[in-house]
Protein backbone atom coordinates (compact mmCIF):
# COMPACT_ATOMS: atom_id res chain seq x y z
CA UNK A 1 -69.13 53.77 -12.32
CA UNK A 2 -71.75 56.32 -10.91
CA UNK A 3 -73.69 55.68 -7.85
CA UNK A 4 -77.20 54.75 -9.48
CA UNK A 5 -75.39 52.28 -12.14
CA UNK A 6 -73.37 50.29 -8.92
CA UNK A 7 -77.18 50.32 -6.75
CA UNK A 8 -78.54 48.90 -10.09
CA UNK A 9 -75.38 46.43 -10.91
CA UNK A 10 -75.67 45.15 -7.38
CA UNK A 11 -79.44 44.67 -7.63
CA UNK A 12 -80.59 46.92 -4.96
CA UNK A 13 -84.59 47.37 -5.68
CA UNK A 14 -85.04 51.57 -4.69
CA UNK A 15 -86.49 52.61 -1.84
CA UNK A 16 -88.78 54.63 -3.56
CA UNK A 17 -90.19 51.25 -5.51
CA UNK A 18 -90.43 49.11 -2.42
CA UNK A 19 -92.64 51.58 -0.25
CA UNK A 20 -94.98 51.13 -3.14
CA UNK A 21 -95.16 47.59 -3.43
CA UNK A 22 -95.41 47.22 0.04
CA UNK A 23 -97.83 50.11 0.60
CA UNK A 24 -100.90 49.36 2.69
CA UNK A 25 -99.31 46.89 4.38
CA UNK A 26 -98.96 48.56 7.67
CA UNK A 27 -95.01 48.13 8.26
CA UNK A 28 -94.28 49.57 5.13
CA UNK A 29 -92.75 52.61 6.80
CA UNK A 30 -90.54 51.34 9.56
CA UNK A 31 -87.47 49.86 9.76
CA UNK A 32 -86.78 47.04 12.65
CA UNK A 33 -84.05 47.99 14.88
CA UNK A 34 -82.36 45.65 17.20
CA UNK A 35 -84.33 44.61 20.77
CA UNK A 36 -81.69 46.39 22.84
CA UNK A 37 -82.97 49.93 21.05
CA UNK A 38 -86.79 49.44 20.98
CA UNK A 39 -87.17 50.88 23.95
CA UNK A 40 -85.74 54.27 22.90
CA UNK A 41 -87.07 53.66 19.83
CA UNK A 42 -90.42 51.25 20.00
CA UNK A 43 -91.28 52.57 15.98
CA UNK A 44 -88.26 51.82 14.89
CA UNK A 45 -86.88 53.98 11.68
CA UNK A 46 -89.60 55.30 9.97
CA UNK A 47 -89.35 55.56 5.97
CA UNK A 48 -88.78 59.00 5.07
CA UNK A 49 -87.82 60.61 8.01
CA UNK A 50 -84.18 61.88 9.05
CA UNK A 51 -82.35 60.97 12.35
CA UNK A 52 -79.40 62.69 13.39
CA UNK A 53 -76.62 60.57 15.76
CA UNK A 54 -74.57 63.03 18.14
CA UNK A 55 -72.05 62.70 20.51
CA UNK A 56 -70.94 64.87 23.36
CA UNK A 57 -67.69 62.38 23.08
CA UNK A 58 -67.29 59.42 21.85
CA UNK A 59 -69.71 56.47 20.61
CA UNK A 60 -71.85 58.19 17.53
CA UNK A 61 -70.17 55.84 15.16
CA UNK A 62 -71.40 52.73 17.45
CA UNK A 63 -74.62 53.61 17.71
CA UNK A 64 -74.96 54.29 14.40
CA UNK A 65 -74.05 50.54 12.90
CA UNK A 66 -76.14 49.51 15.96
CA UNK A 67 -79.32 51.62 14.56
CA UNK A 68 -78.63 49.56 11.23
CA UNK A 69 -77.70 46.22 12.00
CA UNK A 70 -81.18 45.03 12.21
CA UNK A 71 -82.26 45.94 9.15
CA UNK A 72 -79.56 44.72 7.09
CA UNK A 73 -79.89 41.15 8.60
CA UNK A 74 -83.94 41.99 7.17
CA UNK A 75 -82.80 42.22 4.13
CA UNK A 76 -82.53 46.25 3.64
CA UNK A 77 -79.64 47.75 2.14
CA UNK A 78 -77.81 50.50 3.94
CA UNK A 79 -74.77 53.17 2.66
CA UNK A 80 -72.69 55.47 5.02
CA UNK A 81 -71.42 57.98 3.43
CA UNK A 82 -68.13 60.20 4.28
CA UNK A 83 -66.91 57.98 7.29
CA UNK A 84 -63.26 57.06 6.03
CA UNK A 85 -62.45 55.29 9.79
CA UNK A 86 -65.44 52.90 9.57
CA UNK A 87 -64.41 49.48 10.13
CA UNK A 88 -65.96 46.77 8.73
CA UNK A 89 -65.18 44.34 11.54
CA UNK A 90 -66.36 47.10 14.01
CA UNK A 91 -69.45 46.75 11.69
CA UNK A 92 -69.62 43.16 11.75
CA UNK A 93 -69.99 42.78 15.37
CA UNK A 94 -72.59 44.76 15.56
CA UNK A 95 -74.68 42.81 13.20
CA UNK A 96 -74.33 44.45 10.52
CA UNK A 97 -74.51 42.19 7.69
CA UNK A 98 -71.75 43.67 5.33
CA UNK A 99 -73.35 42.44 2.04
CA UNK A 100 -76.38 44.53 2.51
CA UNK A 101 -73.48 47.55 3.41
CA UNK A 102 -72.00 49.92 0.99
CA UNK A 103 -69.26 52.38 1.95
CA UNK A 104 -68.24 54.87 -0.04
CA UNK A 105 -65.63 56.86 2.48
CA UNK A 106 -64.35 59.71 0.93
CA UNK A 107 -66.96 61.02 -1.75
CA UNK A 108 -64.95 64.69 -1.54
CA UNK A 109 -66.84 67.95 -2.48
CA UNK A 110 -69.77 65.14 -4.03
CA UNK A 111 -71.09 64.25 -0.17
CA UNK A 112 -74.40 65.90 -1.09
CA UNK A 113 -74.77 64.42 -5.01
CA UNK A 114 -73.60 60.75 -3.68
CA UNK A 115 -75.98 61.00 -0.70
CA UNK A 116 -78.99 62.06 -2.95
CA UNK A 117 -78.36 59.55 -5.60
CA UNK A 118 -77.98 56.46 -2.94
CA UNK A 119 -81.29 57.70 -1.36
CA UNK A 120 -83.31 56.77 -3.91
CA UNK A 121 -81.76 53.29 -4.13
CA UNK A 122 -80.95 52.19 -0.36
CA UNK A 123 -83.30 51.85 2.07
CA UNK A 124 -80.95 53.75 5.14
CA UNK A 125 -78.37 56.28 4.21
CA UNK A 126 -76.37 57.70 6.71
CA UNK A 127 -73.87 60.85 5.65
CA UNK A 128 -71.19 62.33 8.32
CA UNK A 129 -72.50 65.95 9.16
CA UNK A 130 -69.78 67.17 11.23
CA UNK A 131 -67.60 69.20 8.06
CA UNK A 132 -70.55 71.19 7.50
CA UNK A 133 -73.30 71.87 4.60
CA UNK A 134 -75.30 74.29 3.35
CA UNK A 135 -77.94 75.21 4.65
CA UNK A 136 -80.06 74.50 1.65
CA UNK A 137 -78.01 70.80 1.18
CA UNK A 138 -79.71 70.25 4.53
CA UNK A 139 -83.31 70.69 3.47
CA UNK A 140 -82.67 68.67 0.10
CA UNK A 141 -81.40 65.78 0.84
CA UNK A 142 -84.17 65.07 3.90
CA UNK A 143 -86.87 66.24 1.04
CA UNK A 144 -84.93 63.72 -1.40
CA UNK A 145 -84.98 61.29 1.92
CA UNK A 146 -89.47 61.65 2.60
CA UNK A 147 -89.91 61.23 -1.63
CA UNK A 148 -87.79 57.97 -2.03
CA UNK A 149 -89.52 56.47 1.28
CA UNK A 150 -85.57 56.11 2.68
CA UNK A 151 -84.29 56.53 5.74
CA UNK A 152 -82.11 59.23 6.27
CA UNK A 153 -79.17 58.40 9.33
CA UNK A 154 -76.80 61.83 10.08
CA UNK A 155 -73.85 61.23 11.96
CA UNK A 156 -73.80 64.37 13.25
CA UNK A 157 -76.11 67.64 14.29
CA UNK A 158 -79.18 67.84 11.30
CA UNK A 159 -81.40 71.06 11.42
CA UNK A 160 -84.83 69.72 10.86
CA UNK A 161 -84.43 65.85 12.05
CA UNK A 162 -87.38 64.54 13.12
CA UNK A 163 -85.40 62.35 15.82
CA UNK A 164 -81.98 63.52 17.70
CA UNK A 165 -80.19 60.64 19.21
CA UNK A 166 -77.31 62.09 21.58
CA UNK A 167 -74.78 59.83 23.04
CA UNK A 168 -73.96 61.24 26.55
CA UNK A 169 -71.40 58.52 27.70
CA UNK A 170 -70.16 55.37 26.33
CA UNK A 171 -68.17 52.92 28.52
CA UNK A 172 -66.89 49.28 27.05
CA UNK A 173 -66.71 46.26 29.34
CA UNK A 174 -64.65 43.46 28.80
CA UNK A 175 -62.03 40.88 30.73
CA UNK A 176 -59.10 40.04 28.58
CA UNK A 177 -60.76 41.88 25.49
CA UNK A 178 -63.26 43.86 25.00
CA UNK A 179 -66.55 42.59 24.63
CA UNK A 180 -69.37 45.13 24.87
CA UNK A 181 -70.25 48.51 25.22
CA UNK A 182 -72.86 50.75 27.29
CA UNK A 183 -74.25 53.97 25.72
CA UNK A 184 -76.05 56.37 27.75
CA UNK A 185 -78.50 57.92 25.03
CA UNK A 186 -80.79 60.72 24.83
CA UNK A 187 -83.42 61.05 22.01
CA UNK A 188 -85.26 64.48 21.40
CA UNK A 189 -87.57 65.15 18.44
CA UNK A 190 -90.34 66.85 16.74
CA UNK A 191 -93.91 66.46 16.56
CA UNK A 192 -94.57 62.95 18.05
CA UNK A 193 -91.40 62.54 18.74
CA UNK A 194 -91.09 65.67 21.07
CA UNK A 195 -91.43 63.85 24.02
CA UNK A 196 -87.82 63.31 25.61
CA UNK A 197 -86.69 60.68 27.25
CA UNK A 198 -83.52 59.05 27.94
CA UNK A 199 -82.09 55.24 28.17
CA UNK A 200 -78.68 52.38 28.41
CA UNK A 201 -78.18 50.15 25.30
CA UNK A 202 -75.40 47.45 24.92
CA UNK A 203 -74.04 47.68 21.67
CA UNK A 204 -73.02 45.14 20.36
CA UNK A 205 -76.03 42.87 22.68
CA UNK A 206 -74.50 40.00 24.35
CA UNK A 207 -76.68 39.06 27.24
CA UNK A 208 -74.65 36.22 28.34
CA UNK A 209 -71.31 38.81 29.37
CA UNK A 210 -73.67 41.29 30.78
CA UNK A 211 -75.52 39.13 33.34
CA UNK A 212 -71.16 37.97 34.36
CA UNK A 213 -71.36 41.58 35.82
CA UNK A 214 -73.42 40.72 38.61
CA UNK A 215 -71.02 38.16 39.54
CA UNK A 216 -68.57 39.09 42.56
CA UNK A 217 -66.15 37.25 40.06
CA UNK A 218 -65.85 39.64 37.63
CA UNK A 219 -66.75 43.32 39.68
CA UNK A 220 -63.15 44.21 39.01
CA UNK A 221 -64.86 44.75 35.04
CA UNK A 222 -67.20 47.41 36.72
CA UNK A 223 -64.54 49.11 38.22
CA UNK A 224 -60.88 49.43 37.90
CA UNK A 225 -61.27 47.41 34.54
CA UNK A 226 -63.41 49.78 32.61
CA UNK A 227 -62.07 50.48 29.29
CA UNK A 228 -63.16 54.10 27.81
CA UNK A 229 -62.12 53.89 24.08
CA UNK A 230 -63.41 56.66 21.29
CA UNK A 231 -65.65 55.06 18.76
């Protein structure tokens, strides 16, 4: 079944459809994220722009299911495209609600034709950058991104993203298992965004293990115990 007949089958209104019913509104074009990101990001996703997720190791693939999580459990339907390793639990603990979440991991020389069709039908739509587009695939799909009133999420470098989100380090905590994770983030951008500034999230939030790490108890977590894992 093609893309568009599955978004229909499964009931998802289009993006496209719900910025105008909503329009005038005033939150029309933003997305929630979770409390733990507002303060890199206090607009939240705005409809119709593109944000690219990089890494200079690991934890792209955690923030990105931790930019999403709060609009799925709103209601809004996300797809990641071309991210065969995503795990569902990984995506669960996040928040992610996985019946707002469709995957389609390994869409082949189609990236491009699957990521424009879900655009107009999902409200976020995040596509793994890293193999490399054309140039002109590029410009496209964040035009197809600002028509449909979607949200555009690459997991990987964008030319032209309104917002860069660059994970600099990404450490997970945990005694006996692992429990959270802290991401040292910098966000660059255009226009209003231009400003850069730089921040610590928890991802997945759990304030009750992160105030155990002021505890003498537990300092061996901060130290010796520190788990670095790739996303």
């Amino acid at each position: 079944m093609a893309v568009a007949g599955l978004a229909a089958e499964l009931g998802v209104k289009p993006a496209s459809a719900l910025a105008a019913t909503l329009a005038g509104q005033g939150t029309d074009r933003v997305l929630p994220v979770g409390s733990q990101l507002r303060g890199l990001l206090p607009k939240g996703l705005v409809r119709g722009s593109t944000v690219a997720v990089t890494a200079t190791g690991s934890g792209a693939t955690s923030l990105l299911l931790g930019l999403v999580a709060e609009s799925t459990r709103q209601g809004s339907w996300c797809a990641v495209v071309g991210v065969p390793r995503l795990s569902l639990a990984a995506a669960r603990s996040m928040g992610v609600v996985l019946e707002q979440l469709m995957v389609v991991p390994q869409p082949g020389a189609e990236v491009a034709t699957v990521a424009a069709s879900l655009l107009d039908g999902f409200d976020v739509v995040a596509v793994a950058a890293a193999g490399g587009l054309a140039p002109s695939v590029y410009t496209q799909l964040s035009a197809r991104a600002r028509n449909a009133g979607a949200v555009l999420v690459a997991l990987g470098a964008w030319p032209g993203a309104q917002l860069t989100l660059t994970v600099n380090e990404g450490v997970w905590f945990g005694r006996g298992r692992l429990r959270c994770r802290r991401l040292s983030i910098a966000v660059s951008g255009r226009g209003s965004a231009a400003r850069p500034r730089t921040g610590q999230v928890w991802l997945p939030a759990d304030p009750d293990f992160q105030r155990t790490l002021d505890q003498p108890d537990v300092s061996d977590v901060r130290t010796g115990r520190q788990l670095r894992v790739v996303a």
